[in-house]
Each structure stands twice: as C-alpha cells, then as structure tokens.
Protein backbone atom coordinates (compact mmCIF):
# COMPACT_ATOMS: atom_id res chain seq x y z
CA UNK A 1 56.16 -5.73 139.75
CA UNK A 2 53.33 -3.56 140.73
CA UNK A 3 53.80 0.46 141.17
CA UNK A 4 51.85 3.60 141.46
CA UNK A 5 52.05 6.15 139.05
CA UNK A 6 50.96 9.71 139.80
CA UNK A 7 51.04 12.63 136.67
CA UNK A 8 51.14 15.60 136.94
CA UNK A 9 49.97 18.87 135.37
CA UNK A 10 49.99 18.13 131.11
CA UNK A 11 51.14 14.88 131.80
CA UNK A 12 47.29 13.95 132.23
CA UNK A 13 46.44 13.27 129.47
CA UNK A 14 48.77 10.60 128.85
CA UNK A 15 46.47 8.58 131.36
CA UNK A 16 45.67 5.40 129.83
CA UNK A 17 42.11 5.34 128.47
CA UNK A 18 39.25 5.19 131.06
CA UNK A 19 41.68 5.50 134.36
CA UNK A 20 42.15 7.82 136.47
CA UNK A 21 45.09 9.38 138.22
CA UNK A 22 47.13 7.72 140.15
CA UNK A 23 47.38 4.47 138.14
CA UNK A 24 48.72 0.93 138.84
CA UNK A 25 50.78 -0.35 136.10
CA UNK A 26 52.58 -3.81 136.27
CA UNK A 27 55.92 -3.82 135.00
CA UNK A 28 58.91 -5.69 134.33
CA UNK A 29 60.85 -6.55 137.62
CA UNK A 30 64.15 -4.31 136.47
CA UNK A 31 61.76 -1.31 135.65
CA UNK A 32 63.60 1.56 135.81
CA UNK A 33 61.96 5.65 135.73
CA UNK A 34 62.67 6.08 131.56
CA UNK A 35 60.57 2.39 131.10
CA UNK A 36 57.80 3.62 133.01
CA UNK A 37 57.57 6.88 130.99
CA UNK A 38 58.33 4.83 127.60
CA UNK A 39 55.27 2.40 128.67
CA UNK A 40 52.84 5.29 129.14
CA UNK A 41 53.52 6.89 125.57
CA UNK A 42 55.10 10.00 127.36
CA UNK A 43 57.83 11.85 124.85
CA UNK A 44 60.79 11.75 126.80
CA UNK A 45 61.28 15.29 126.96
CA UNK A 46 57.57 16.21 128.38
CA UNK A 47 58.36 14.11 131.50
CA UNK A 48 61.64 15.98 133.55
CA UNK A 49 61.15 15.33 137.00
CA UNK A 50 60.87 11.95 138.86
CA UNK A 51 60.13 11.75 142.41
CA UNK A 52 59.70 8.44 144.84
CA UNK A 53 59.59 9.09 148.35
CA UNK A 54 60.49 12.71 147.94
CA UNK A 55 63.73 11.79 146.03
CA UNK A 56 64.03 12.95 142.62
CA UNK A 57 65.61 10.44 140.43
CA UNK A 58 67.47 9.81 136.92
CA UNK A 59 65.31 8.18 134.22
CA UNK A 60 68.16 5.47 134.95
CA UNK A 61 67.17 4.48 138.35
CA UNK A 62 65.87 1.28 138.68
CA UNK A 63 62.11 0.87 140.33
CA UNK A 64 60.78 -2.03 143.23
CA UNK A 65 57.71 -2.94 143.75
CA UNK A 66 55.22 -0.74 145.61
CA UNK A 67 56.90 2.22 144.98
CA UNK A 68 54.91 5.36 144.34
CA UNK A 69 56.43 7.21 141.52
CA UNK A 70 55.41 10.83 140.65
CA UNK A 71 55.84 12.32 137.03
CA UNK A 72 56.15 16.48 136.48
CA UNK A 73 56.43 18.14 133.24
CA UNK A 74 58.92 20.32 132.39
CA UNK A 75 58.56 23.30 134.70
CA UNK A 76 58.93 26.71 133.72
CA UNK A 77 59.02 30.59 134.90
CA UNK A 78 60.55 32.18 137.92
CA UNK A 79 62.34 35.46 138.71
C-alpha cells in the first residue's frame, strides 16, 4: 500500500535521507498511524497528532491506500 506522508514542524528532520516533504512510503496493507511513525524512526512521543482528511486519529487506526496522512509534534503554549 502506497500513502503520503506530510511532517510537520521538528518532525522534519526525521525525513528519510535525500527526500523531501511530503514523502511516499509503501507499507504493509494493515498499516496502521503508530507503524507509519515506527517506520520513519519517529520516538513515539515526538509525533501526537495524526490527521487524514481533516480527522485526527489514534496511532491505532488502521491506514488504506492513497491516504494522505499528516504528522504534528507535540504542540505547546496557549493562554
């Protein structure tokens, strides 16, 4: 299964070496968010918000092909 993988903010520079952002990554057909973020060498607490299609998800939810999935750090501040 093919999907797009956008970081975000620190989550840069856990690019793979010589691509740029978004990458394509092939991955296993049952793929969920946490697999994705385990495959790219990202600690699993540096990577707290997933978003497809403007939905957040669980590091649980299971991926399909295509899908466009968007990785935030941790954020931080407010009021």
């Amino acid at each position: 299964m093919r999907l797009t993988v956008k970081l975000h903010g620190s989550l840069r520079k856990y690019l793979p070496a010589g691509r740029t952002n978004p990458v394509v990554l092939d991955v296993g057909s049952s793929a969920t968010v946490a697999d994705v973020i385990n495959c790219l060498g990202i600690p699993a607490n540096h990577s707290r918000i997933a978003v497809v299609d403007e939905k957040q998800l669980e590091p649980t939810a299971v991926l399909s092909d295509g899908q466009e999935l968007n990785l935030f750090p941790p954020l931080v501040g407010g009021v």
